[in-house]
C-alpha atoms as a PDB file:
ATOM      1  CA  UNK A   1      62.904  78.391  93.059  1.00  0.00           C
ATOM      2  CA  UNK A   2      62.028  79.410  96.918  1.00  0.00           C
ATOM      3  CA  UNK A   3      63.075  82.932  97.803  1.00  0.00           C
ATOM      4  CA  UNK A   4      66.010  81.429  99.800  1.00  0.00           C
ATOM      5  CA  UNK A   5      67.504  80.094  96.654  1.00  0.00           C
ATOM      6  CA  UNK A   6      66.592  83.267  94.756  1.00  0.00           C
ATOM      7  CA  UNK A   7      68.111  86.054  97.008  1.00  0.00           C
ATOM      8  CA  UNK A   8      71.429  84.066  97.325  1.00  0.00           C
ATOM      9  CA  UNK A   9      71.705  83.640  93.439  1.00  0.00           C
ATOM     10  CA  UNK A  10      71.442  87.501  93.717  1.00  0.00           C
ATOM     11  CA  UNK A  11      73.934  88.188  96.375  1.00  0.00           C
ATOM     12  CA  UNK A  12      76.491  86.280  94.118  1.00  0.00           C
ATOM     13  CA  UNK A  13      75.625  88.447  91.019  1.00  0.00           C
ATOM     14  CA  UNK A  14      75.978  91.381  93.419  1.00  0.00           C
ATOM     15  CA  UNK A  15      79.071  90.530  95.461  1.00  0.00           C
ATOM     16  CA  UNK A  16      80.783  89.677  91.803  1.00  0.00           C
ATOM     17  CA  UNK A  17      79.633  92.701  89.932  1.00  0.00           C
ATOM     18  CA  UNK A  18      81.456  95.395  91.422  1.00  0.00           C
ATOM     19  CA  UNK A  19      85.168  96.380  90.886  1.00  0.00           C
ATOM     20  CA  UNK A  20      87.199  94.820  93.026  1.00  0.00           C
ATOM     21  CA  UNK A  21      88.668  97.095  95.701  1.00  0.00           C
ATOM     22  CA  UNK A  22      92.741  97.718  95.203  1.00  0.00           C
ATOM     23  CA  UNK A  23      94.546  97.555  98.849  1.00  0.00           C
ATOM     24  CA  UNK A  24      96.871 101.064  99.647  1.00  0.00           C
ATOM     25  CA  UNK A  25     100.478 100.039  98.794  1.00  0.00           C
ATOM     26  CA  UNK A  26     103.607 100.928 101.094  1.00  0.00           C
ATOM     27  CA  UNK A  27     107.016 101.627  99.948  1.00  0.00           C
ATOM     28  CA  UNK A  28     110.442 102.598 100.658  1.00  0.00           C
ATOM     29  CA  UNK A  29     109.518 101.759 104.223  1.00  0.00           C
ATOM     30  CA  UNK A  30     112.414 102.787 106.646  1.00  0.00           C
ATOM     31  CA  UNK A  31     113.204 103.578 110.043  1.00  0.00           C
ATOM     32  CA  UNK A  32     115.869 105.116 112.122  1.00  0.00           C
ATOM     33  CA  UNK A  33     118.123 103.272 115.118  1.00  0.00           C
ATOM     34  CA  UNK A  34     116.761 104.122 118.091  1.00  0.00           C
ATOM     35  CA  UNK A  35     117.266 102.245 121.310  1.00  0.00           C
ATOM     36  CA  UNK A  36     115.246 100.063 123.640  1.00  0.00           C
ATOM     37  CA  UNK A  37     112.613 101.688 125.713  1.00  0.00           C
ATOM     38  CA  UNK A  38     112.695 104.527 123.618  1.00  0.00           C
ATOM     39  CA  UNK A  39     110.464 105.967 120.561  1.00  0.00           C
ATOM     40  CA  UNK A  40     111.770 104.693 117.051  1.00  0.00           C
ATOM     41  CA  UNK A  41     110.283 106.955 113.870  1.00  0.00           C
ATOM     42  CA  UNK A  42     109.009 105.531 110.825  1.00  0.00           C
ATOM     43  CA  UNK A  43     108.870 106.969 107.244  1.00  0.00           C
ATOM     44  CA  UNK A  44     107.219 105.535 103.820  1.00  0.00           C
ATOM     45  CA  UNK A  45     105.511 106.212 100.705  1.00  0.00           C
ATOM     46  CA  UNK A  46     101.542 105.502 100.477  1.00  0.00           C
ATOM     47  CA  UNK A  47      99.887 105.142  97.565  1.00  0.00           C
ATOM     48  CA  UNK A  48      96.460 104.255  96.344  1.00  0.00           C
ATOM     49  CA  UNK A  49      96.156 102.609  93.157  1.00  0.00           C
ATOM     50  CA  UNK A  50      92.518 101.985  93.974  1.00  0.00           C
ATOM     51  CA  UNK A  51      89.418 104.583  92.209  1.00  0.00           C
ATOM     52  CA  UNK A  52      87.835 105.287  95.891  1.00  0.00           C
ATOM     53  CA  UNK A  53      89.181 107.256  98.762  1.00  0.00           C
ATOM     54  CA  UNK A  54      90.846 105.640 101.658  1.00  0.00           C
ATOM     55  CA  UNK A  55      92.608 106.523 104.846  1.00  0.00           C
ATOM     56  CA  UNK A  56      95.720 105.127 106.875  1.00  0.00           C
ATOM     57  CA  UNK A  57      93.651 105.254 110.136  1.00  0.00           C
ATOM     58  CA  UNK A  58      95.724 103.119 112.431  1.00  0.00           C
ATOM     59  CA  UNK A  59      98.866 100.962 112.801  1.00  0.00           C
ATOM     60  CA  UNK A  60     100.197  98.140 114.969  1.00  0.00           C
ATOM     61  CA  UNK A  61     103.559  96.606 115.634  1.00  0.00           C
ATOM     62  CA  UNK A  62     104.697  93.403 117.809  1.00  0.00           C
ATOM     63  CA  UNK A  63     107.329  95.373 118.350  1.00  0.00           C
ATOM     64  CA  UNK A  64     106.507  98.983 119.934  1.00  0.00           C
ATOM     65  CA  UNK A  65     104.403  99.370 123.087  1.00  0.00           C
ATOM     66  CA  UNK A  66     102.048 101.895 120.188  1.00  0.00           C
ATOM     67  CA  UNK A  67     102.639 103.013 117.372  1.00  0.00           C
ATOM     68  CA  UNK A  68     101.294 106.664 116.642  1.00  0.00           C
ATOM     69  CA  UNK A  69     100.595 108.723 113.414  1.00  0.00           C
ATOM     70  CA  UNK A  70     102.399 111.721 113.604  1.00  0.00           C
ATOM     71  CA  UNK A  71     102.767 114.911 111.351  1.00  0.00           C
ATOM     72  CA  UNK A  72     105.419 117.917 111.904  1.00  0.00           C
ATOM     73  CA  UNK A  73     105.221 121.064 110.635  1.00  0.00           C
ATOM     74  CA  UNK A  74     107.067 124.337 111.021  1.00  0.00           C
ATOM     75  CA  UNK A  75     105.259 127.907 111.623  1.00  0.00           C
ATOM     76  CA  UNK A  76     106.815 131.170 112.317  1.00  0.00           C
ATOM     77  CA  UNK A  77     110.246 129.761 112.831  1.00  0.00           C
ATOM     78  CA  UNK A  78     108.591 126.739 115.167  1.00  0.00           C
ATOM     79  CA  UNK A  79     108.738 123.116 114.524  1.00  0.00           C
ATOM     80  CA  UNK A  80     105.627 121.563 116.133  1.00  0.00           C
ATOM     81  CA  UNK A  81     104.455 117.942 116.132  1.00  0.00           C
ATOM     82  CA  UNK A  82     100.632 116.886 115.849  1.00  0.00           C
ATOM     83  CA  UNK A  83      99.319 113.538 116.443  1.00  0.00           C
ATOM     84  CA  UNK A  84      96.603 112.568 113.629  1.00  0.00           C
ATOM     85  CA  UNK A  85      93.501 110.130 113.974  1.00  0.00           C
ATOM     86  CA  UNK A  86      93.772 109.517 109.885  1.00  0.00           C
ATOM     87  CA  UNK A  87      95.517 110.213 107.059  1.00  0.00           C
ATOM     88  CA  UNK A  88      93.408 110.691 104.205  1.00  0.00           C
ATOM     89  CA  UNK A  89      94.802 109.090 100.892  1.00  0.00           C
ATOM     90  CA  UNK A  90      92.889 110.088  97.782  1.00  0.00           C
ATOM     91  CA  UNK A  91      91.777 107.793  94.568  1.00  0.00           C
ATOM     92  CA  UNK A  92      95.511 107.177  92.269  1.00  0.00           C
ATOM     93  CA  UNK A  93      97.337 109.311  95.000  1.00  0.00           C
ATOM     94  CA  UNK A  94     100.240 108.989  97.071  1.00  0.00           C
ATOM     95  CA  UNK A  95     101.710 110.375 100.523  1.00  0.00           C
ATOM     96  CA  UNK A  96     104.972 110.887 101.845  1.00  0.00           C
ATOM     97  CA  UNK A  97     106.099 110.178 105.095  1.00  0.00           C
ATOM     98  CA  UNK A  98     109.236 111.901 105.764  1.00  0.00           C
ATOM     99  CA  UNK A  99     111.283 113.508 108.425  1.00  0.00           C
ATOM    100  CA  UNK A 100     110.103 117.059 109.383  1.00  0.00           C
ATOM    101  CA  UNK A 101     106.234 115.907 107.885  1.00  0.00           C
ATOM    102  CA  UNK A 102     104.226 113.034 108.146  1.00  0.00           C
ATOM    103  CA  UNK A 103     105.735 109.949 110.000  1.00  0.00           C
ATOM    104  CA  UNK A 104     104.773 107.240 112.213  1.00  0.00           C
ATOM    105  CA  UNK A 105     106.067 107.041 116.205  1.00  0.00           C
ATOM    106  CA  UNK A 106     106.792 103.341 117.583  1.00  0.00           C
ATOM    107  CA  UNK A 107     106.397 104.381 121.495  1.00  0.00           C
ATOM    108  CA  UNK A 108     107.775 102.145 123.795  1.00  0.00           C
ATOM    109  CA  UNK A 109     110.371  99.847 121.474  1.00  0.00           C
ATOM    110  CA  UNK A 110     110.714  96.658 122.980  1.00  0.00           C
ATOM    111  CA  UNK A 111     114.381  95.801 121.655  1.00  0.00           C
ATOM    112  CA  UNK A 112     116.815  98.277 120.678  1.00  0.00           C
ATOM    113  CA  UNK A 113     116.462  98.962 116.384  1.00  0.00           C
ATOM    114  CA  UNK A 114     119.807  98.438 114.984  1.00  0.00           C
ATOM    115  CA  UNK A 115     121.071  98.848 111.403  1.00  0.00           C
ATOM    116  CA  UNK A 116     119.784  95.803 109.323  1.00  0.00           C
ATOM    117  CA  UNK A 117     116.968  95.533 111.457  1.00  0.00           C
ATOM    118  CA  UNK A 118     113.202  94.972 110.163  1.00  0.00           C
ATOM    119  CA  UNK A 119     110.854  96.481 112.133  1.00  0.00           C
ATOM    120  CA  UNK A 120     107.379  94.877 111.414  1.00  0.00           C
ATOM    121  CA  UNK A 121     104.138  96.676 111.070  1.00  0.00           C
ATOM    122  CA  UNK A 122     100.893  96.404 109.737  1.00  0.00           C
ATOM    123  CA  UNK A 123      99.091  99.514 108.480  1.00  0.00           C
ATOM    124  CA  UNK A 124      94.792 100.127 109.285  1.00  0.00           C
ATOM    125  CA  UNK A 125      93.248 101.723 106.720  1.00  0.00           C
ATOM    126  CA  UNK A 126      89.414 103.138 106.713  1.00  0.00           C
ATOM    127  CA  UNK A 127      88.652 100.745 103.944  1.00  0.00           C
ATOM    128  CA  UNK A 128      89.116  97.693 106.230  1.00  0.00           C
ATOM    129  CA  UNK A 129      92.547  96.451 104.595  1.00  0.00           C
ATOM    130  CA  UNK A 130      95.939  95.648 106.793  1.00  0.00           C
ATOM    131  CA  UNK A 131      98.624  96.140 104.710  1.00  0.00           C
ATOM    132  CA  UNK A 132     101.897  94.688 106.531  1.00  0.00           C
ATOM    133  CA  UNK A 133     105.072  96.592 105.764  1.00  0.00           C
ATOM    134  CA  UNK A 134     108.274  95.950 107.330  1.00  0.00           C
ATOM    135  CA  UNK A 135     110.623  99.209 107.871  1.00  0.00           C
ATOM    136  CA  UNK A 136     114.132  98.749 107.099  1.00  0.00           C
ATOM    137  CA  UNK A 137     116.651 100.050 109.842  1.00  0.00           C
ATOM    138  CA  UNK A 138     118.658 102.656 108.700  1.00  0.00           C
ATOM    139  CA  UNK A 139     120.842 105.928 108.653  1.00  0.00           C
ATOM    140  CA  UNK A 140     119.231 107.536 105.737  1.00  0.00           C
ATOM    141  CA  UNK A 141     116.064 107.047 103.509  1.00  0.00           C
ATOM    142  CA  UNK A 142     116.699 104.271 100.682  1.00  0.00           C
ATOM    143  CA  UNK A 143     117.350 105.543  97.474  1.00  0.00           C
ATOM    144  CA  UNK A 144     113.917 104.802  96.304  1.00  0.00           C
ATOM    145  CA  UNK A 145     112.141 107.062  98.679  1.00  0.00           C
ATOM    146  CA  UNK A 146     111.338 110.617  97.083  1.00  0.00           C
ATOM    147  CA  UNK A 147     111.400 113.852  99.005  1.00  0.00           C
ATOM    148  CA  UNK A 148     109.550 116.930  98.687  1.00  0.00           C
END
C-alpha cells in the first residue's frame, strides 16, 4: 500500500472517530411589530446540547439591512444598551434572549413586521454551524419562552 493510500485510510479512521459535534438549538424565537425602515428586536432561547463550548458570533437576515447582537442592562437606575461581538454559550447550557437583556437588533427592516409575520434568520456560531430560525411576529413572548 503507497503512502497515498495509507494516509487516506487514516484520515477516514480519524474524521470517523471523534464525537460528532451537536449544532446550538434556537427556540421560542419571536419578534416584535415594528415598521418598515425601522429597527425590529428579536428574542430566543439558545441552547447547547453539544459537550464543547460555542458562541453565537454573528447573524444574518434577507430581511434587515443588519442584524446586530445586542445586550441591555440597567446600573444605578440607568438602562444602557451594549452591542456584543459574541455570545458565549457553554457545553449543556442555555441563554435567554429577552427584553431588557440579551436580544438581537434587525437594523434597517426592509418591509414593515406585522403580526403573523416570520421573520427569517440564520444564526453564526464560532463552531462554524448556521442554524436558521425564523422569529414569529408578535405582541408578547410565546408561552414557551421562559423568563428570568
Amino acid at each position: 500500500m503507497d503512502l497515498l493510500k495509507i494516509g487516506l485510510a487514516a484520515g477516514v479512521v480519524l474524521g470517523t472517530a471523534g464525537p460528532a459535534v451537536a449544532a446550538p438549538q434556537v427556540s421560542a424565537a419571536w419578534s416584535r411589530p415594528a415598521a418598515a425602515g425601522t429597527t425590529g428586536a428579536g428574542f430566543m432561547t439558545l441552547a447547547n446540547p453539544g459537550k464543547a463550548a460555542d458562541a453565537l458570533v454573528a447573524v444574518e437576515s434577507p430581511a434587515a439591512r443588519a442584524v446586530e447582537i445586542h445586550r441591555s442592562t440597567m446600573s444605578g437606575g440607568v438602562s444602557s444598551m451594549q452591542r456584543l461581538n459574541r455570545v458565549d454559550l457553554p457545553p449543556g447550557g442555555r441563554v435567554q434572549f429577552v427584553p431588557g437583556g440579551h436580544h438581537l437588533m434587525f437594523m434597517g427592516l426592509k418591509t414593515a413586521l406585522k403580526t403573523g409575520d416570520r421573520l427569517p434568520a440564520t444564526l453564526v456560531f464560532a463552531s462554524g454551524a448556521r442554524v436558521k430560525a425564523d422569529f414569529e411576529v408578535r405582541v408578547s413572548p410565546p408561552a414557551t419562552a421562559h423568563h428570568h
